[in-house]
N, C-alpha and C. Protein backbone atom coordinates (compact mmCIF):
# COMPACT_ATOMS: atom_id res chain seq x y z
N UNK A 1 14.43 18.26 -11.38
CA UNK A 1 13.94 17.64 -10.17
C UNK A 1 15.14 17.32 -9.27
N UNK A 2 15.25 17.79 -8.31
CA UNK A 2 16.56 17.47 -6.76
C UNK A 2 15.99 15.87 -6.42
N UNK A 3 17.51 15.69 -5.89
CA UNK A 3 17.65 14.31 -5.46
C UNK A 3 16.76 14.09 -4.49
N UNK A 4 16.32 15.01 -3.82
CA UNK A 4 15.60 14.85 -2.24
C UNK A 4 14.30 14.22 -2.77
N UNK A 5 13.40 15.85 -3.53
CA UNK A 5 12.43 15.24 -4.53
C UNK A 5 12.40 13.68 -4.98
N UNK A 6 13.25 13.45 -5.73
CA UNK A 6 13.21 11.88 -6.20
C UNK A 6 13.04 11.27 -5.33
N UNK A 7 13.40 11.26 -4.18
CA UNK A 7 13.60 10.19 -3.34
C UNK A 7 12.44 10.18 -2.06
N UNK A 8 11.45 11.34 -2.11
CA UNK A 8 10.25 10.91 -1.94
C UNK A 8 9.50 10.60 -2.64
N UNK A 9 9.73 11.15 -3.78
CA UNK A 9 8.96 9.97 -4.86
C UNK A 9 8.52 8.62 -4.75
N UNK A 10 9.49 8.32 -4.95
CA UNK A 10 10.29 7.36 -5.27
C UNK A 10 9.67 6.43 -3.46
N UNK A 11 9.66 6.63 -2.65
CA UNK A 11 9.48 6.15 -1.52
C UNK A 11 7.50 6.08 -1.25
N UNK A 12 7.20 6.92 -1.46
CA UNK A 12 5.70 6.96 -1.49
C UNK A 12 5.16 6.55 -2.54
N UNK A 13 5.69 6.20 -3.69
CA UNK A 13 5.05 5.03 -4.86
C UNK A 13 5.48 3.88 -4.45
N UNK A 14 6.59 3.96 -3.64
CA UNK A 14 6.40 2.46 -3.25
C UNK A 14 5.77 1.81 -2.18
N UNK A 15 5.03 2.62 -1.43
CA UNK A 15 4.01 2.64 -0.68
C UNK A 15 2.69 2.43 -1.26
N UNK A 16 2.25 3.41 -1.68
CA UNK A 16 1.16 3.04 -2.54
C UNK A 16 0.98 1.93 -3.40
N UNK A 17 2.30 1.15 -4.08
CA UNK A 17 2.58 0.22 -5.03
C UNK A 17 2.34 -1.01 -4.03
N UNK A 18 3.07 -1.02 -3.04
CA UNK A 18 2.68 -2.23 -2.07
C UNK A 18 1.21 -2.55 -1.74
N UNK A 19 0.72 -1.74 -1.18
CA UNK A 19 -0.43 -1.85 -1.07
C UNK A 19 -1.47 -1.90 -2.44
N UNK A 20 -1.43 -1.28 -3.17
CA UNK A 20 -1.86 -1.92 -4.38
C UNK A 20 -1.76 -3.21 -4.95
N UNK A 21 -0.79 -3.70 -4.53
CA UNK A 21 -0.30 -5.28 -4.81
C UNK A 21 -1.34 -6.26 -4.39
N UNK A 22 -1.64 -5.74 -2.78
CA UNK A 22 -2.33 -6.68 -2.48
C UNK A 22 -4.14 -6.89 -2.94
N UNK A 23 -4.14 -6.42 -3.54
CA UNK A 23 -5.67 -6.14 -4.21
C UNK A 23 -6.54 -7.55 -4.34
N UNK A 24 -5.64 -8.40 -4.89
CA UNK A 24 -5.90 -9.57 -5.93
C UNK A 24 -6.20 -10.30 -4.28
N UNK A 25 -5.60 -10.21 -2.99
CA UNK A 25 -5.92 -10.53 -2.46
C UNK A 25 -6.90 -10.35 -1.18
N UNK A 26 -7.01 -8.74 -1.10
CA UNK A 26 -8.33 -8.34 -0.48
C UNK A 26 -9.36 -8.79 -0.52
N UNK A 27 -9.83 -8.84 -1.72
CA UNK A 27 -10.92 -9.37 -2.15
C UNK A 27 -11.48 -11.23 -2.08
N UNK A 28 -10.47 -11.67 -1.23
CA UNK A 28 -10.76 -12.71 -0.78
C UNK A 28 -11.07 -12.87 0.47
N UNK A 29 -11.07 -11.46 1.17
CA UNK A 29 -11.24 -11.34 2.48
C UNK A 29 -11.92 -11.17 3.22
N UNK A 30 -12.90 -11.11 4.41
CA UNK A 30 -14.26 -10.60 4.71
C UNK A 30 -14.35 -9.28 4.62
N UNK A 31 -13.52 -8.05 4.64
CA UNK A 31 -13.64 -6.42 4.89
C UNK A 31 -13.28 -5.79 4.01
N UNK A 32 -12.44 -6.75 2.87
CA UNK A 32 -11.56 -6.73 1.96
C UNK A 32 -12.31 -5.44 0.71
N UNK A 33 -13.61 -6.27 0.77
CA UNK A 33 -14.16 -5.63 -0.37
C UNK A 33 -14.64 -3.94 -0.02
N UNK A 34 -14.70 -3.30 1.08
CA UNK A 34 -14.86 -2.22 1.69
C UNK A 34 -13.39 -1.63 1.66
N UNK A 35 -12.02 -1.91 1.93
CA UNK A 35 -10.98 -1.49 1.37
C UNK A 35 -10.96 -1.38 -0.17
N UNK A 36 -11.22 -1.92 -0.97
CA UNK A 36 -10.93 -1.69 -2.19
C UNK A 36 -11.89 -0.37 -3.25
N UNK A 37 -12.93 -0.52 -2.55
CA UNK A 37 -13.31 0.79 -2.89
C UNK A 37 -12.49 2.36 -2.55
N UNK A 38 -11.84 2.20 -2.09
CA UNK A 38 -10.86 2.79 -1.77
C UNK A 38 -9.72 3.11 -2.31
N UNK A 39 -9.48 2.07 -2.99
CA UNK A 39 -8.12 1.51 -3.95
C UNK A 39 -7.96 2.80 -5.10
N UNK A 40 -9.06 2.77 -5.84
CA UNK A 40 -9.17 3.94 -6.89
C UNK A 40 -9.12 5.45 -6.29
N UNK A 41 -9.04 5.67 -5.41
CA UNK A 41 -8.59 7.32 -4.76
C UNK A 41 -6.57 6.66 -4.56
N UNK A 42 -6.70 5.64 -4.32
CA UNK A 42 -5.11 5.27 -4.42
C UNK A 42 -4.41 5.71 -5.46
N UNK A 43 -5.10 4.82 -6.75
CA UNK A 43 -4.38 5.09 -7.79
C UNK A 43 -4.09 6.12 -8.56
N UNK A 44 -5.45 7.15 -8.46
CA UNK A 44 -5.75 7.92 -8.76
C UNK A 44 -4.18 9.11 -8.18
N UNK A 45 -4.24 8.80 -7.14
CA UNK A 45 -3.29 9.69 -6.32
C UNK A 45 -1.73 9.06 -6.93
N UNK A 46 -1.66 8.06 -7.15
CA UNK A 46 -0.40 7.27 -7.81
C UNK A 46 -0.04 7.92 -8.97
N UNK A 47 -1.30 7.83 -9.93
CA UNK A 47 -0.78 9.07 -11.01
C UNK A 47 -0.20 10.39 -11.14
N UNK A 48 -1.08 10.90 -10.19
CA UNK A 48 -1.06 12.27 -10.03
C UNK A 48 0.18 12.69 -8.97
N UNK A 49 1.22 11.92 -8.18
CA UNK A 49 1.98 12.24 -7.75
C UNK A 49 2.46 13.02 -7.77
N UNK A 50 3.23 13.01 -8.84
CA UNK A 50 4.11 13.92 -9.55
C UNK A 50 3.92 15.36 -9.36
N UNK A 51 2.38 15.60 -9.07
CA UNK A 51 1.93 17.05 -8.80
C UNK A 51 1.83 17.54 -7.87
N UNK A 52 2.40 16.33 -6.60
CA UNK A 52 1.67 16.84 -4.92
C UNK A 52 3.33 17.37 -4.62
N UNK A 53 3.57 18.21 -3.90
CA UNK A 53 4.43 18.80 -3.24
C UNK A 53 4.86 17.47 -1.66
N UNK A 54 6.03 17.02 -1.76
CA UNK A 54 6.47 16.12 -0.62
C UNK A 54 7.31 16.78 0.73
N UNK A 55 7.31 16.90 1.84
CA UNK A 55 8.53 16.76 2.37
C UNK A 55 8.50 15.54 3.14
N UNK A 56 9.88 15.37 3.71
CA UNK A 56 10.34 14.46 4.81
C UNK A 56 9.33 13.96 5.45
N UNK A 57 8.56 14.92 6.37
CA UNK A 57 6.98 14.33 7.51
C UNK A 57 6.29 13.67 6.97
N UNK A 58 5.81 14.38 5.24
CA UNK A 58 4.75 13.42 5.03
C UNK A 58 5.28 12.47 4.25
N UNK A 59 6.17 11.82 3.97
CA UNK A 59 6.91 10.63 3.73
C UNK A 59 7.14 9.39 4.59
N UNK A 60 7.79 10.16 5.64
CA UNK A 60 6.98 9.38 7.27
C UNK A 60 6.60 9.20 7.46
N UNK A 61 4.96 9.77 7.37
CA UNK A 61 3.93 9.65 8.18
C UNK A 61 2.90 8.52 7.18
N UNK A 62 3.26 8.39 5.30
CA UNK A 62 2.76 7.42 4.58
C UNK A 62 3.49 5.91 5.29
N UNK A 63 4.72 6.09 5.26
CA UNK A 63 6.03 5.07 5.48
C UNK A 63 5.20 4.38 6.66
N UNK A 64 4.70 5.31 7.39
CA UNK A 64 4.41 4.74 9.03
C UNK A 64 3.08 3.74 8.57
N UNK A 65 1.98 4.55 8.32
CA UNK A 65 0.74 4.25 7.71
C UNK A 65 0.77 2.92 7.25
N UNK A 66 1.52 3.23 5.97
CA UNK A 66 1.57 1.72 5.18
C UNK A 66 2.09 0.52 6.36
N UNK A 67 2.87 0.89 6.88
CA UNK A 67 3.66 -0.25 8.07
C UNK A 67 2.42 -0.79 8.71
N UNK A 68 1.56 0.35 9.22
CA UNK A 68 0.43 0.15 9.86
C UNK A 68 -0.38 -0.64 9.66
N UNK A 69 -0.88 -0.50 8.13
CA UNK A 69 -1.78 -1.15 7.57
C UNK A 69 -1.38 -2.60 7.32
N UNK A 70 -0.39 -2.41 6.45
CA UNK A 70 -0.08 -4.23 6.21
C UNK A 70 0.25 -5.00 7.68
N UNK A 71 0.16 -4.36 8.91
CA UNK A 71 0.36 -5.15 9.92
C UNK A 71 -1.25 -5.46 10.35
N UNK A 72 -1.66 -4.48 10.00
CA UNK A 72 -3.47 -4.62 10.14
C UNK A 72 -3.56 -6.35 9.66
N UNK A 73 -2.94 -5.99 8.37
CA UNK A 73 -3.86 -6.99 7.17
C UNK A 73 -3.10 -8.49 7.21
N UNK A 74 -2.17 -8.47 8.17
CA UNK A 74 -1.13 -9.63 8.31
C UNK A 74 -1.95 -10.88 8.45
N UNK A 75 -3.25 -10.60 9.96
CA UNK A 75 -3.50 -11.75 10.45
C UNK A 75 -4.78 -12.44 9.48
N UNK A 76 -5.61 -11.88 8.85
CA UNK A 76 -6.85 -11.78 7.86
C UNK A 76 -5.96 -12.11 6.91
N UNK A 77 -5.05 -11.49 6.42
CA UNK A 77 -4.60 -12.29 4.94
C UNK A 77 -3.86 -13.54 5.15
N UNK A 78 -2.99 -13.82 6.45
CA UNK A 78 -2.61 -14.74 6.71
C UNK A 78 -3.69 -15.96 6.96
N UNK A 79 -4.81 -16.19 7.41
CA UNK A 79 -6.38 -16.64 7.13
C UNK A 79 -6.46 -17.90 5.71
N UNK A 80 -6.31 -16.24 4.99
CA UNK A 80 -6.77 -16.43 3.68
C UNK A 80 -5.97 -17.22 2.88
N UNK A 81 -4.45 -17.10 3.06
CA UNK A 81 -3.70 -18.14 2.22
C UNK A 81 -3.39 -19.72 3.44
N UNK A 82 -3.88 -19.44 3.89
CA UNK A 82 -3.57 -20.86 5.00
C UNK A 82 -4.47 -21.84 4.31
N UNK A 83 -5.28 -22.13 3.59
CA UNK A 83 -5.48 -23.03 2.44
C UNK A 83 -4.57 -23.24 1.40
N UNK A 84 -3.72 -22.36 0.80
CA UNK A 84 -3.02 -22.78 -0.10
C UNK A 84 -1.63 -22.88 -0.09
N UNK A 85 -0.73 -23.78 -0.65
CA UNK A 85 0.50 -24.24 -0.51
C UNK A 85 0.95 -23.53 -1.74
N UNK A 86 2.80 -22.82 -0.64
CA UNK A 86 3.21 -22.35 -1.04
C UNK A 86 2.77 -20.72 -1.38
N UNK A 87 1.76 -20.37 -0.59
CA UNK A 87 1.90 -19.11 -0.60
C UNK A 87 3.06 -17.98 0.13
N UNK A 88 2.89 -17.17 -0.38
CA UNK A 88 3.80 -15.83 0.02
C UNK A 88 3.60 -15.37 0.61
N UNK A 89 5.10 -14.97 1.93
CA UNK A 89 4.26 -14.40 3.11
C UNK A 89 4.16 -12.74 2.60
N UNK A 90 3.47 -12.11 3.41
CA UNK A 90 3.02 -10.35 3.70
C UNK A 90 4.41 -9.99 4.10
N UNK A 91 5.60 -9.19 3.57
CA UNK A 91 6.44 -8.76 4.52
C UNK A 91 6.24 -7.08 4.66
């Protein structure tokens, strides 16, 4: 496996991994539960990585996505922990 390889790897599991993270807290959310059905074509794809062919664009274009999304989910999850102390922000 080339370094390049690895390092989209390696960059789009951690995309997918982020967003997977937040699971525990979707589901506290009003729309939350309509994203998570979703979640399992995620993971599904998390496994199976290893088998999809990467370049540069579509590394970007997840990189972008994910940016996208957790900026989606900033103000709704921010909502959701504003009851509890000491929560963690979304970065």
């Amino acid at each position: 496996m080339n370094r390049v390889y690895t390092s989209h790897m390696a960059r789009i599991s951690n995309c997918l991994e982020t967003i997977l993270e937040l699971e525990p807290e979707l589901e506290k959310i009003e729309f939350g539960k309509s994203l998570l059905e979703e979640f399992g074509v995620l993971k599904d794809f998390l496994r199976r990585i290893d088998t999809v062919a990467l370049n540069e664009d579509d590394v970007e274009r997840v990189e972008a996505a994910t940016a996208n999304f957790l900026d989606e989910l900033r103000g709704p999850l921010s909502q959701s922990r504003s009851g509890r102390s000491g929560a963690s922000r979304l970065q």
